[in-house]
Protein backbone atom coordinates (compact mmCIF):
# COMPACT_ATOMS: atom_id res chain seq x y z
CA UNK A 1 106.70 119.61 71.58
CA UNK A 2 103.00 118.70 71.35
CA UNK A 3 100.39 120.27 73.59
CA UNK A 4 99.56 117.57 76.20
CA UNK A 5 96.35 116.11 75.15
CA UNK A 6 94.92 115.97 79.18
CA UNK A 7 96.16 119.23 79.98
CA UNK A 8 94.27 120.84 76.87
CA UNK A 9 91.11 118.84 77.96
CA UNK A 10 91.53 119.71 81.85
CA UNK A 11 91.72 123.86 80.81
CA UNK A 12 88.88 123.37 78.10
CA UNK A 13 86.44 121.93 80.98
CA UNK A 14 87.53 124.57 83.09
CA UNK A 15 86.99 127.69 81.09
CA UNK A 16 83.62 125.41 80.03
CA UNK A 17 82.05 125.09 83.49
CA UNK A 18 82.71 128.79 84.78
CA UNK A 19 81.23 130.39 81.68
CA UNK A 20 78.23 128.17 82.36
CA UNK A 21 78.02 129.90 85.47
CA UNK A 22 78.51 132.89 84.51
CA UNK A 23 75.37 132.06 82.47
CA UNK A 24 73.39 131.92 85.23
CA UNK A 25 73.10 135.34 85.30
CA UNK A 26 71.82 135.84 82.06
CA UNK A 27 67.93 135.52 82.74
CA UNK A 28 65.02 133.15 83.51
CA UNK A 29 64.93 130.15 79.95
CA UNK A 30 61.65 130.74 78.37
CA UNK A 31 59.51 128.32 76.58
CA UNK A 32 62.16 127.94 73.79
CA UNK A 33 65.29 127.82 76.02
CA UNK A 34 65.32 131.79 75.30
CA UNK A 35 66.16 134.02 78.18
CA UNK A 36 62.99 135.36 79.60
CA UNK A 37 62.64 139.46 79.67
CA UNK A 38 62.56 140.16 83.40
CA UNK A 39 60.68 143.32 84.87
CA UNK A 40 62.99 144.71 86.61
CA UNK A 41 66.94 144.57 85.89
CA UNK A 42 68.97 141.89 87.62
CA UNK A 43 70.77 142.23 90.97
CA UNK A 44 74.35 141.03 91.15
CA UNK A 45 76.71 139.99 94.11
CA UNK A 46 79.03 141.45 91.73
CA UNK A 47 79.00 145.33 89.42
CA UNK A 48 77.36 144.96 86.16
CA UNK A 49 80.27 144.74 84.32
CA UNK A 50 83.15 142.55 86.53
CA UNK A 51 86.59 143.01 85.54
CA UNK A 52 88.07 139.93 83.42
CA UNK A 53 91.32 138.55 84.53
CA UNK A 54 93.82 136.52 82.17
CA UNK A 55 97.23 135.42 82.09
CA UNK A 56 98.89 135.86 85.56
CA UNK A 57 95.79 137.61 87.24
CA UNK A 58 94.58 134.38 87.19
CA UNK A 59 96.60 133.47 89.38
CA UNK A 60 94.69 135.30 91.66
CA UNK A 61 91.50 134.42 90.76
CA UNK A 62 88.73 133.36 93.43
CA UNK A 63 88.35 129.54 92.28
CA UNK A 64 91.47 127.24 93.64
CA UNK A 65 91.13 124.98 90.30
CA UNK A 66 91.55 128.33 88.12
CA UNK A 67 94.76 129.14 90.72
CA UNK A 68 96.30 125.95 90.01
CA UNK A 69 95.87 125.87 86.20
CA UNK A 70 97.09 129.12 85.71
CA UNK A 71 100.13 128.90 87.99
CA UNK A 72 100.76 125.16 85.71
CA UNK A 73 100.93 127.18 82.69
CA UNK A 74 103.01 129.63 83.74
CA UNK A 75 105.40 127.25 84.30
CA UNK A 76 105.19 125.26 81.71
CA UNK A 77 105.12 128.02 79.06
CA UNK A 78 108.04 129.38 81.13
CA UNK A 79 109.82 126.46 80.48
CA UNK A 80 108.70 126.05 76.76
CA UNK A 81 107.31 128.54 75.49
CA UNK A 82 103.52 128.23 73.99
CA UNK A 83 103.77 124.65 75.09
CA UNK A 84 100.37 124.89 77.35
CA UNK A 85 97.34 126.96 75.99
CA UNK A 86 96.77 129.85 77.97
CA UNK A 87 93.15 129.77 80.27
CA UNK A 88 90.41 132.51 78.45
CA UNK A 89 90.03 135.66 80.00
CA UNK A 90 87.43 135.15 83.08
CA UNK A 91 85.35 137.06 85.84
CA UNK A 92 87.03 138.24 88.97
CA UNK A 93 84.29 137.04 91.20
CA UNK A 94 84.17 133.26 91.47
CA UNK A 95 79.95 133.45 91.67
CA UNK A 96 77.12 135.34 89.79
CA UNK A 97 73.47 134.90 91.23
CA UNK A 98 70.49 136.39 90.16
CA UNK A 99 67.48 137.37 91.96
CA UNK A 100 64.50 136.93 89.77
CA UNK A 101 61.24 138.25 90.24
CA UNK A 102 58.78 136.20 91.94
CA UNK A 103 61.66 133.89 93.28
CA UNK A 104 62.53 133.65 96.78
CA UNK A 105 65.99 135.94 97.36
CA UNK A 106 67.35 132.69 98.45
CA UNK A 107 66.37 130.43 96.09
CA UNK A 108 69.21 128.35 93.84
CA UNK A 109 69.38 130.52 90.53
CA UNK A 110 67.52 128.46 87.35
CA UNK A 111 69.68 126.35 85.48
CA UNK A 112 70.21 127.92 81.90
CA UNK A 113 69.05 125.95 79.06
CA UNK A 114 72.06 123.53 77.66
CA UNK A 115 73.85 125.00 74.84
CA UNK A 116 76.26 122.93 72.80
CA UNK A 117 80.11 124.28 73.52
CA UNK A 118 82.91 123.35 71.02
CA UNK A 119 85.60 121.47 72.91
CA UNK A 120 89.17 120.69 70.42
CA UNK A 121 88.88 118.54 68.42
CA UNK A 122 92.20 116.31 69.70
CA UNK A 123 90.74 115.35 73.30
CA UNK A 124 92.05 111.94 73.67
CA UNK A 125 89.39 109.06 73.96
CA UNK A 126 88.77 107.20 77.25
CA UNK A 127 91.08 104.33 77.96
CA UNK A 128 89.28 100.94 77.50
CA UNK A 129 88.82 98.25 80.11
CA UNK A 130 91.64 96.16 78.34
CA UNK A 131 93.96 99.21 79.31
CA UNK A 132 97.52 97.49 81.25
CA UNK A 133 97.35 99.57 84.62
CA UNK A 134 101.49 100.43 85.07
CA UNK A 135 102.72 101.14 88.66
CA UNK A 136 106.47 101.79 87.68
CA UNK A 137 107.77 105.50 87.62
CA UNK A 138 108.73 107.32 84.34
CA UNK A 139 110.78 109.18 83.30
CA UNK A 140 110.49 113.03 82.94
CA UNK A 141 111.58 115.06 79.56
CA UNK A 142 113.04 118.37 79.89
CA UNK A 143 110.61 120.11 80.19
CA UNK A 144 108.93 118.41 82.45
CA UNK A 145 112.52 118.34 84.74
CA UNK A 146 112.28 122.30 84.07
CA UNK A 147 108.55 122.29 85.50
CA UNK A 148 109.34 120.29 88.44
CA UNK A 149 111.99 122.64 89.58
CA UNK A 150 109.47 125.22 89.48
CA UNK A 151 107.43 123.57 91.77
CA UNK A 152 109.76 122.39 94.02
CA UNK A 153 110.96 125.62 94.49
CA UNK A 154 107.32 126.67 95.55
CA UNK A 155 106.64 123.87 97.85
CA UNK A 156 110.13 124.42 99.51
CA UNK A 157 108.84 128.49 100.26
CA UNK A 158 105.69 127.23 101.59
CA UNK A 159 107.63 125.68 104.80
CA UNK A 160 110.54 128.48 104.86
CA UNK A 161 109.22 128.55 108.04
CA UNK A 162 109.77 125.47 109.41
CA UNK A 163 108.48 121.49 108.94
CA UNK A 164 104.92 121.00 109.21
CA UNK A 165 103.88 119.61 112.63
CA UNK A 166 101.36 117.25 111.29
CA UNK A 167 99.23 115.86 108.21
CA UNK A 168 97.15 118.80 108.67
CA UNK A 169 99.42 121.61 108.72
CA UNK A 170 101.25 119.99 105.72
CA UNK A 171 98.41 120.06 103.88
CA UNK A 172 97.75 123.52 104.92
CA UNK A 173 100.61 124.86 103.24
CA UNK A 174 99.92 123.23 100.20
CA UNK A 175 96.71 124.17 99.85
CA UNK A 176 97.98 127.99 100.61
CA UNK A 177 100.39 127.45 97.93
CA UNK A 178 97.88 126.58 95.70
CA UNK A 179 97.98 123.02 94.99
CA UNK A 180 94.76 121.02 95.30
CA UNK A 181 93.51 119.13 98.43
CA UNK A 182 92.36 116.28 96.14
CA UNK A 183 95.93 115.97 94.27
CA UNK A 184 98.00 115.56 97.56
CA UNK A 185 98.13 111.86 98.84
CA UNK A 186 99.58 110.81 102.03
CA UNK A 187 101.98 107.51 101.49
CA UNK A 188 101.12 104.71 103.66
CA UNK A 189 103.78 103.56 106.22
CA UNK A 190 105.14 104.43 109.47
CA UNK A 191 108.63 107.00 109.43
CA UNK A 192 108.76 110.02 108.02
CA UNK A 193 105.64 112.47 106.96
CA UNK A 194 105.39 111.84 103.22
CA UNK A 195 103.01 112.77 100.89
CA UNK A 196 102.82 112.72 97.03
CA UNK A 197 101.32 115.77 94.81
CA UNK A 198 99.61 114.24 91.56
CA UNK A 199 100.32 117.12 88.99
CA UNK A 200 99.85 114.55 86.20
CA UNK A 201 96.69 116.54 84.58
CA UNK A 202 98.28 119.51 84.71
CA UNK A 203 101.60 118.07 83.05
CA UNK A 204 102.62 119.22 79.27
CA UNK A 205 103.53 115.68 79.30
CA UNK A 206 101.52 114.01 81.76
CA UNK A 207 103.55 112.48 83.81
CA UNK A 208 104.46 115.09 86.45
CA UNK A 209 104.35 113.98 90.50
CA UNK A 210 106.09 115.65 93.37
CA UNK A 211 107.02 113.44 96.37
CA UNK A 212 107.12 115.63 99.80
CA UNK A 213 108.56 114.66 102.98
CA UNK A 214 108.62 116.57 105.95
CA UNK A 215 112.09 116.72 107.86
CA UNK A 216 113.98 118.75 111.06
CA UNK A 217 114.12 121.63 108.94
CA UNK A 218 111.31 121.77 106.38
CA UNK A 219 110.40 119.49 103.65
CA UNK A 220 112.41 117.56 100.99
CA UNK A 221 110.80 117.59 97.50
CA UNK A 222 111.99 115.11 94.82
CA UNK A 223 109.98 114.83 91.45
CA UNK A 224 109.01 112.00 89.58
CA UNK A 225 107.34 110.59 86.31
CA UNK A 226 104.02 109.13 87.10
CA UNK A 227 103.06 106.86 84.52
CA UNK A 228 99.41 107.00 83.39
CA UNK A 229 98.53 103.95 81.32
CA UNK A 230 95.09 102.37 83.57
CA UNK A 231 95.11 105.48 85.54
CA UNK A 232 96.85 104.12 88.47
CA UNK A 233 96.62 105.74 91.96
CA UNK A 234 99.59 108.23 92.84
CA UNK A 235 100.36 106.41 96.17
CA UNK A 236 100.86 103.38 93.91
CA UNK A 237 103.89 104.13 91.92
CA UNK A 238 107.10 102.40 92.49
CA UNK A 239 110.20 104.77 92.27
CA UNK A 240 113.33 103.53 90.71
CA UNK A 241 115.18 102.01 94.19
CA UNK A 242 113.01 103.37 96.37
CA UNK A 243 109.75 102.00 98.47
């Protein structure tokens, strides 16, 4: 199966912006973008030399949008294996700062001078404005269907305990089950708590959504294909005879 175009371009932006930071402990830029030679050595929140952490430690790691990637490929390479490319090897700590000399101690750290970073080749281009916007649900491939029951299973664990009392406490457990803030939606309506989790950029195949609704016991999860043609909004997608 080919490597999901949005999924390769959400991990290469990743991996892109936290070895930027990491850069910013590198040294003052000089006149020619060069790091400047510093008087004294550089003081760390972190040891000199931070331990890297790659495949499943990252799962672990400090930054929530490293969590979630990770845990996505996992899954997906569980399902398929070397479907999704795996995240690069990355610091333990989830900030490096820098005190330089003659800088206040609580200054913001200097930006490092740009440096061009090779992203794949195969990142899709932007949709254009003449892009049809589709609201009707897809369907999922196997894998996909394999992925989804993966999830499921981890939203179900998050509320072993019982169903959330509110919005808030729903949320809650998602976010301590490592899915984003800004990919769960609540669906508009009175009746049950429902929300929906957009997993679409973190999809082999793009189309991935989870639909979560609290009940007496816990939550019901059913997964869905989410088209993305326009980029419609999650909370907008019609499921096959449902609301």
């Amino acid at each position: 199966m080919t490597t999901s175009k949005r999924l390769l371009r959400t991990l290469a932006l990743t991996a892109t912006a936290l070895g930027a930071l990491t850069l910013t402990a590198c040294g003052t830029p000089g006149a020619a973008g060069k790091p400047a030679v510093t008087a004294a050595p550089a003081a760390v929140t972190a040891s000199p030399s931070p331990r890297m952490l790659s495949g499943k430690d990252l799962e672990r790691h400090p930054d929530p949008i490293v969590r979630a990637q990770a845990i996505a490929v996992r899954i997906t390479n569980t399902c398929a294996p070397g479907t999704a490319p795996e995240l690069p090897a990355l610091p333990a700590v989830s900030k490096v700062a820098e005190t330089v000399p003659g800088m206040p101690a609580d200054a913001e750290p200097p930006t490092p001078a740009d440096a061009p970073v090779p992203l794949p080749t195969d990142l899709p281009e932007p949709p254009g404005p003449e892009a049809t916007v589709s609201y009707d649900e897809v369907p999922l491939d196997e894998v996909d269907r394999c992925a989804a029951d993966a999830h499921a299973d981890r939203v179900r664990a998050a509320f072993a305990t019982g169903a959330p009392a509110d919005e808030a406490a729903l949320r809650k457990a998602l976010a301590g089950a490592d899915y984003l803030p800004e990919n769960v939606h609540r669906m508009p309506g009175d009746g049950a708590l429902r929300v929906r989790i957009d997993l679409r950029e973190l999809s082999p195949n793009d189309n991935l959504a989870l639909e979560v609704t609290a009940t007496a016991g816990g939550v019901r999860v059913d997964a869905f294909g989410a088209p993305v043609a326009g980029d419609p909004e999650i909370t907008g997608i019609r499921r096959s005879g449902r609301s």
